[in-house]
N, C-alpha and C. Protein backbone atom coordinates (compact mmCIF):
# COMPACT_ATOMS: atom_id res chain seq x y z
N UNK A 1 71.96 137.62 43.20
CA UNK A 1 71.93 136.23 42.78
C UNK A 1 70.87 135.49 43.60
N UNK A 2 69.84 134.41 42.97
CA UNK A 2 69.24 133.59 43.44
C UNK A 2 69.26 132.63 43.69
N UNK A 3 69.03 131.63 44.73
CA UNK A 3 69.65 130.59 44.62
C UNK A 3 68.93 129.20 45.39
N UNK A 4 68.80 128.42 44.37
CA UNK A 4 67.73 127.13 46.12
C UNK A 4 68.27 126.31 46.35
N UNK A 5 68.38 125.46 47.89
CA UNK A 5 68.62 124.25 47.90
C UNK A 5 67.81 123.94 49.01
N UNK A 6 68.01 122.34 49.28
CA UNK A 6 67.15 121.75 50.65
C UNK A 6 67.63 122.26 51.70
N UNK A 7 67.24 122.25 53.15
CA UNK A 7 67.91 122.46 54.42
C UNK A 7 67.94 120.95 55.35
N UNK A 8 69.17 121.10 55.28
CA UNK A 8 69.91 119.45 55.80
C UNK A 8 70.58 119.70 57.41
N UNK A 9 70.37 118.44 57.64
CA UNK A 9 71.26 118.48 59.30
C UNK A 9 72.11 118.66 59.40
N UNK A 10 73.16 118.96 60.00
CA UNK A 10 74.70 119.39 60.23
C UNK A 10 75.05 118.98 61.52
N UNK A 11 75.70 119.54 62.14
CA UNK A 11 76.22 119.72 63.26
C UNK A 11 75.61 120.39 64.39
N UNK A 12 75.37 121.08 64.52
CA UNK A 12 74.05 122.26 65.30
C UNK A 12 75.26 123.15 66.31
N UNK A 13 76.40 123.13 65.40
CA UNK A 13 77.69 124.35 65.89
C UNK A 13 76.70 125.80 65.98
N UNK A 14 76.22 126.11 65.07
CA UNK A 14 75.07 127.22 65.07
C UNK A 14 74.54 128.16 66.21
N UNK A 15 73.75 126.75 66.51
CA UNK A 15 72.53 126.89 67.36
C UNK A 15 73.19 127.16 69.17
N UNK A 16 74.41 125.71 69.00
CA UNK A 16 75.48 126.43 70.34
C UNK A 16 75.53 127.65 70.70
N UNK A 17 76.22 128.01 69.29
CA UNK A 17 77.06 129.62 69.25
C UNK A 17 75.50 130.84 69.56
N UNK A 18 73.96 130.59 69.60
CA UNK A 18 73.36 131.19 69.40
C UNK A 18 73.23 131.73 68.08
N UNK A 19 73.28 131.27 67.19
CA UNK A 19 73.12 131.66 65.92
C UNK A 19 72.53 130.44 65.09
N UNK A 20 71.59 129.97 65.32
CA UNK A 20 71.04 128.58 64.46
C UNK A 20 71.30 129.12 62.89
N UNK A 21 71.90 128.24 62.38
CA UNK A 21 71.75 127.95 60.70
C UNK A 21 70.60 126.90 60.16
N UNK A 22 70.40 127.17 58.76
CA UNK A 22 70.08 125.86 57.91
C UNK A 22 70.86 125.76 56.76
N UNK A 23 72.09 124.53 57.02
CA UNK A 23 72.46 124.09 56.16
C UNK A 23 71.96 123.64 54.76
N UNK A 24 72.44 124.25 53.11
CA UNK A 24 71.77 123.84 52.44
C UNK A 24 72.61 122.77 51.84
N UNK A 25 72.00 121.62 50.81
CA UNK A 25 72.74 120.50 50.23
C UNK A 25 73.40 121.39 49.10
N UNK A 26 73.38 122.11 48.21
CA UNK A 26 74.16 122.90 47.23
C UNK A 26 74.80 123.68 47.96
N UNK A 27 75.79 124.04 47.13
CA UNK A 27 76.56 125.63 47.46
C UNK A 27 76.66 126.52 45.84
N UNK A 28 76.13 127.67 45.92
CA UNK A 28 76.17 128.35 44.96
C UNK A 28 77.46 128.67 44.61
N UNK A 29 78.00 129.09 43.24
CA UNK A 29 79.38 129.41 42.39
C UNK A 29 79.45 131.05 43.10
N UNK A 30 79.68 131.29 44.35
CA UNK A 30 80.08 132.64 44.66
C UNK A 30 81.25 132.58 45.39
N UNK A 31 81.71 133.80 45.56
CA UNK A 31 83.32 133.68 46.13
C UNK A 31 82.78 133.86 47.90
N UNK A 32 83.70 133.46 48.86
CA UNK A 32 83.48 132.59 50.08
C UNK A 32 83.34 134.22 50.51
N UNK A 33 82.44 134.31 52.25
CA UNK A 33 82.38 134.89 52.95
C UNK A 33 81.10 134.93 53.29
N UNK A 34 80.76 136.57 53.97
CA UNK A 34 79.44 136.24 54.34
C UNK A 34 78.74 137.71 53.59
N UNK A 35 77.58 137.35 53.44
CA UNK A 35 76.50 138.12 52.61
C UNK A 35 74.80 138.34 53.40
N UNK A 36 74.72 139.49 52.98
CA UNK A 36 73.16 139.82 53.46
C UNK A 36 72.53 139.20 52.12
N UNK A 37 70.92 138.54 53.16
CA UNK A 37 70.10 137.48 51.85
C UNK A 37 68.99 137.52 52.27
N UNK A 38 68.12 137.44 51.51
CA UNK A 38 66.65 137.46 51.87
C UNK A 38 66.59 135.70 51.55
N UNK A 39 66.06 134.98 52.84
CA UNK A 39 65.65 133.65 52.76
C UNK A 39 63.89 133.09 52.27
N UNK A 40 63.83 132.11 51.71
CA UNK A 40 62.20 132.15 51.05
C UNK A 40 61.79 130.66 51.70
N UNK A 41 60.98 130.63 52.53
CA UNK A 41 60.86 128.86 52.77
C UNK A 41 59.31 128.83 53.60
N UNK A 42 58.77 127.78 52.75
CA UNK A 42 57.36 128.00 53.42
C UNK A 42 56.33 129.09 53.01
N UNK A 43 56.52 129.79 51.80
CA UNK A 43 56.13 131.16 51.78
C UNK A 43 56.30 132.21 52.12
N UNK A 44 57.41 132.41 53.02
CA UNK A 44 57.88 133.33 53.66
C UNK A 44 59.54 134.27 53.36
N UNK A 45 59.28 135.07 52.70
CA UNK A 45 60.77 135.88 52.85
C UNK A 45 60.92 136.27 53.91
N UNK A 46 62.15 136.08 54.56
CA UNK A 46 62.80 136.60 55.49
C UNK A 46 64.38 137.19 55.33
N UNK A 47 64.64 138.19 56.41
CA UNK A 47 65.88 138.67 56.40
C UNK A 47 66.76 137.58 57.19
N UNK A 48 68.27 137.67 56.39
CA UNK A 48 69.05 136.50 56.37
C UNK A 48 70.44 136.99 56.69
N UNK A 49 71.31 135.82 57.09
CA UNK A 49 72.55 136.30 56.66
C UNK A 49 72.84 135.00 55.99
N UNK A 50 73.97 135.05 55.28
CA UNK A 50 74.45 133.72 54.75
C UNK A 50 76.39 133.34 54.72
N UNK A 51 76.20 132.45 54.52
CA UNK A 51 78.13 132.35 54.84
C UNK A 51 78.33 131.07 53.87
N UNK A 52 79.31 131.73 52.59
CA UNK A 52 80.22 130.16 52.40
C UNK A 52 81.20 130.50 52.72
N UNK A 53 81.99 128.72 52.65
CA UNK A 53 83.42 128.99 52.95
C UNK A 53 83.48 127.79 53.94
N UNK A 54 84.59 127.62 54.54
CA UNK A 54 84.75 126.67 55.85
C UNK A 54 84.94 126.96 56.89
N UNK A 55 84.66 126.49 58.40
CA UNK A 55 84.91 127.19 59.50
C UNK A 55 85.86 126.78 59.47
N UNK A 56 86.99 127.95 59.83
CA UNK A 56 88.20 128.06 59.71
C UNK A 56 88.92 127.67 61.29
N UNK A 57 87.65 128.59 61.70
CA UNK A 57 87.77 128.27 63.21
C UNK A 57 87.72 127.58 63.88
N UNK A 58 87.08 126.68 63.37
CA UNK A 58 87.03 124.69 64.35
C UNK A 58 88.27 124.19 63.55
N UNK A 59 88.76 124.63 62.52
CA UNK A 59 90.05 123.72 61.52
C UNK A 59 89.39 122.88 60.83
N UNK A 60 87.65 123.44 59.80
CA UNK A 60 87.42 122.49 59.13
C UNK A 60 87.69 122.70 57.75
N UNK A 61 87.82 121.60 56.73
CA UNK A 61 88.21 122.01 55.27
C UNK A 61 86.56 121.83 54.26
N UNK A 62 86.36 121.30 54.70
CA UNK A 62 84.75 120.72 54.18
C UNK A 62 83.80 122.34 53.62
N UNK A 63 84.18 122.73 52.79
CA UNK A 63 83.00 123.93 52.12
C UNK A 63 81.38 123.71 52.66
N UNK A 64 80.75 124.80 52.93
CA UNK A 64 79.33 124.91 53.17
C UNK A 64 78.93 126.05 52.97
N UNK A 65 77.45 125.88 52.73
CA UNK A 65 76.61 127.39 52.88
C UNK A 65 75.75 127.01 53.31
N UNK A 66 75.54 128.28 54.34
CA UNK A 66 74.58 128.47 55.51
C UNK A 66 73.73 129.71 55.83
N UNK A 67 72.81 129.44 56.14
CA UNK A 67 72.08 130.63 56.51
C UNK A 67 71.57 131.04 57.98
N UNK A 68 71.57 132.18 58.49
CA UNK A 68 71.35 132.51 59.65
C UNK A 68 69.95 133.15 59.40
N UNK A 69 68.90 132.83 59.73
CA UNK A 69 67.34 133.83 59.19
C UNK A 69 67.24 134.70 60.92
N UNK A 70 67.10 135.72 60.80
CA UNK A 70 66.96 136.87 61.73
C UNK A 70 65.54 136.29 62.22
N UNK A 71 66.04 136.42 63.56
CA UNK A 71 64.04 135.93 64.53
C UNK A 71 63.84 134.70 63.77
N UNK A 72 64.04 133.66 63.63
CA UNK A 72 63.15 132.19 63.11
C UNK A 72 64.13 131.32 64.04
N UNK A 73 63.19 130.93 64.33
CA UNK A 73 63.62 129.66 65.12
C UNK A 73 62.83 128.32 65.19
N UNK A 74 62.13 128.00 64.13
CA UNK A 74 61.63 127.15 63.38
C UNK A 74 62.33 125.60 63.24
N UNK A 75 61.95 124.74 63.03
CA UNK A 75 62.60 122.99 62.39
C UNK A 75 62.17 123.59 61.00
N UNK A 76 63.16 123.15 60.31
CA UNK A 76 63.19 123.43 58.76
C UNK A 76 63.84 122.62 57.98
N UNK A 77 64.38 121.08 58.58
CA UNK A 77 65.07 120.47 58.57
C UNK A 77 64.20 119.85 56.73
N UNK A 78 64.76 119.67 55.87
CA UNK A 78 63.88 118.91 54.53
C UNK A 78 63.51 119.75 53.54
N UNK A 79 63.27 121.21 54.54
CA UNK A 79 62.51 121.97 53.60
C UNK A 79 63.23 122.52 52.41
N UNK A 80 62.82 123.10 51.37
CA UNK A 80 63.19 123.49 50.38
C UNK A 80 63.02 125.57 50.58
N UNK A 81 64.65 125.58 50.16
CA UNK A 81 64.66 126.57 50.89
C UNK A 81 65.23 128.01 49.44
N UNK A 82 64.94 129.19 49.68
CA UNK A 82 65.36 130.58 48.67
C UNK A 82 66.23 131.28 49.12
N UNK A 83 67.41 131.25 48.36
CA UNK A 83 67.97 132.75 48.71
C UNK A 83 68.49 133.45 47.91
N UNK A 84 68.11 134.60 48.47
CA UNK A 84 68.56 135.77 47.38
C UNK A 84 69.62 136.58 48.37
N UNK A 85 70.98 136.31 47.47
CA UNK A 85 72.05 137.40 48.15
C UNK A 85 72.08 139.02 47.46
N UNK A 86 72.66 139.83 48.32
CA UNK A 86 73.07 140.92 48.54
C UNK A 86 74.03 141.38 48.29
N UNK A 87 74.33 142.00 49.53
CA UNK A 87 76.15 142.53 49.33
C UNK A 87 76.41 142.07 50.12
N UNK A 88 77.80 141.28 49.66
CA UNK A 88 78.71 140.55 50.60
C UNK A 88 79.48 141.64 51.57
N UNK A 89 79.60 141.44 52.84
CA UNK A 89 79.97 142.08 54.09
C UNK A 89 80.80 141.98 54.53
N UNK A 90 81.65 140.62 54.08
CA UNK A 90 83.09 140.37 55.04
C UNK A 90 83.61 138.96 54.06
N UNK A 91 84.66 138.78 54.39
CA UNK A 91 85.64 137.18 54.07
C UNK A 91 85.35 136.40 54.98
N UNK A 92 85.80 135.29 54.69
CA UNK A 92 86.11 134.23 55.81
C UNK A 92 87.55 134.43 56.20
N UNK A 93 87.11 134.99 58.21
CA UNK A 93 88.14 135.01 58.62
C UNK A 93 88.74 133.80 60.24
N UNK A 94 89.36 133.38 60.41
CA UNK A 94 89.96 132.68 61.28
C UNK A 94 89.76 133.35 63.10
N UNK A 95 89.02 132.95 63.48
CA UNK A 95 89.48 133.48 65.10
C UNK A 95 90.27 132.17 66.10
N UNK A 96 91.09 132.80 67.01
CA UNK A 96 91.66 131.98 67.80
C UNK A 96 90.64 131.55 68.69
N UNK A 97 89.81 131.90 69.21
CA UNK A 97 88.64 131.61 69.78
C UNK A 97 87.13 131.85 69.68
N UNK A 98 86.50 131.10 69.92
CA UNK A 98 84.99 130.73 69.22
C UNK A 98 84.40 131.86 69.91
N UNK A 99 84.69 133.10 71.22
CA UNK A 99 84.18 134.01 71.69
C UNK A 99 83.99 135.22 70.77
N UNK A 100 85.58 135.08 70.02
CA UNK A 100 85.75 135.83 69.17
C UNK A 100 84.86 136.36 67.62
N UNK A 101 84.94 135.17 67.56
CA UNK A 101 83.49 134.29 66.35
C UNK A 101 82.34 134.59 66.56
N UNK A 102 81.61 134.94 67.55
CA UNK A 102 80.46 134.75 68.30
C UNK A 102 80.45 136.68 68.48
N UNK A 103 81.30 137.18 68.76
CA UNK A 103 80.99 138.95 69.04
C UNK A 103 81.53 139.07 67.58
N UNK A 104 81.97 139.11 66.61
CA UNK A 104 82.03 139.30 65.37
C UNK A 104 80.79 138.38 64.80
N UNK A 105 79.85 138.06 65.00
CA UNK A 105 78.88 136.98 64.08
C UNK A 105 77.82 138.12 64.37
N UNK A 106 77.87 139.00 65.67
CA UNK A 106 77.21 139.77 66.62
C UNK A 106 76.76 141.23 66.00
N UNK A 107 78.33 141.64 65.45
CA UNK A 107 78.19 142.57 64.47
C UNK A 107 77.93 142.77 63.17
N UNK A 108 78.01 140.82 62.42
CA UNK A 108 77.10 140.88 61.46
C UNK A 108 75.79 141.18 61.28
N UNK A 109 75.23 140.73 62.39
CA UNK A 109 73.64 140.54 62.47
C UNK A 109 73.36 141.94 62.94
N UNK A 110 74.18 142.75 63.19
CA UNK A 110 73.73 144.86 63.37
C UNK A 110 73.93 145.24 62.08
N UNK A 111 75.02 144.62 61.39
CA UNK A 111 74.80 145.30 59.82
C UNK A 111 73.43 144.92 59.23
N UNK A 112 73.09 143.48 59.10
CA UNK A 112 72.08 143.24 58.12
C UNK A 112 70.72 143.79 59.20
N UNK A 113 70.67 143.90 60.58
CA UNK A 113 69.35 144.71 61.08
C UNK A 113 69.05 146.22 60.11
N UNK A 114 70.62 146.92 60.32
CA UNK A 114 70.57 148.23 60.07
C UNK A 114 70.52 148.11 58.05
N UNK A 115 70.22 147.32 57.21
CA UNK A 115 70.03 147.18 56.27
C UNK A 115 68.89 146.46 56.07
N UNK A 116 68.19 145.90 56.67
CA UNK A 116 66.86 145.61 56.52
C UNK A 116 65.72 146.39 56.87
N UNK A 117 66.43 147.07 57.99
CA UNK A 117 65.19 148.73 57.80
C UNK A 117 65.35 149.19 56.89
N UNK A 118 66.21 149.52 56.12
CA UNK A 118 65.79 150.04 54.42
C UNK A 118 65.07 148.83 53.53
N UNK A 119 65.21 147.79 53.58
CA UNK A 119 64.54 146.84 52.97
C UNK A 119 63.04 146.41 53.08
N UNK A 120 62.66 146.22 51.62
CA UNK A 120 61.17 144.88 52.09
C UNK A 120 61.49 143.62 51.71
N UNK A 121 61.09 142.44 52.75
CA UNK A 121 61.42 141.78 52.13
C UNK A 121 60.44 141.18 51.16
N UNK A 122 59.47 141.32 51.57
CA UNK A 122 58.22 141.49 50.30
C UNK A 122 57.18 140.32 50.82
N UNK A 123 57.37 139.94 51.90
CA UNK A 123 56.64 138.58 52.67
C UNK A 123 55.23 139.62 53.16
C-alpha cells in the first residue's frame, strides 16, 4: 500500500526515546501496529519503519501514524512525505515501562536492517 501525507509537529516523544519520527496529518485505512516502509520525501526513498495505533504506553487514546526513517536525521517538519508499506511486523503492544519500549523499538529496527539488505529502495 501507498500512501502520502504532510510531516507535522508532535511531541518529539521520538526523538527522546532515540528514535525520531515524522508525524503525518493523515492516517491510512490499515489495521494498527508496526510495518516495514520505504519513506519518499525530497526525492529520496528511504528505509522506514512505520507505526499506527496509540501509544499505549504513555496511556494515550489519540490514533497516529508515524514513521521512523533509518539514518535521517533531517527537519522535515511541512514536508510532503511517501510511504510505501510492507509487511507488518508486530501489534500495538503496551509496556509497563518506556525502557521496555525502547529495547523492543531496538529489535524492530534489526528486523527492517536485516530486510533492507534484501531490498532497493530505488533512491
Amino acid at each position: 500500500m501507498r500512501f502520502e501525507g504532510r510531516v507535522k509537529q508532535h511531541m518529539g516523544r521520538g526523538t527522546r526515546l532515540g528514535f525520531p519520527t515524522a508525524n503525518l496529518d493523515k492516517i491510512p485505512p490499515i489495521d494498527t501496529g508496526v510495518y516495514l516502509a520505504v519513506a519518499g520525501v525530497a526525492g529520496k526513498k528511504m528505509p522506514a519503519l512505520a507505526f499506527k495505533g496509540t501509544a499505549q504506553t504513555f496511556n494515550e487514546d489519540t490514533e497516529m501514524f508515524e514513521i521512523y526513517i533509518l539514518d535521517f536525521k533531517q527537519d522535515i517538519y511541512g514536508e510532503q512525505m511517501s510511504v510505501e508499506l510492507f509487511d507488518k511486523i508486530r501489534g500495538v503492544i503496551k509496556f509497563e515501562h518506556r525502557e521496555e519500549l525502547v529495547e523492543q523499538m531496538k529489535k524492530d529496527e534489526a528486523v527492517a536492517r536485516e530486510f533492507f539488505k534484501q531490498y532497493n529502495t530505488g533512491s
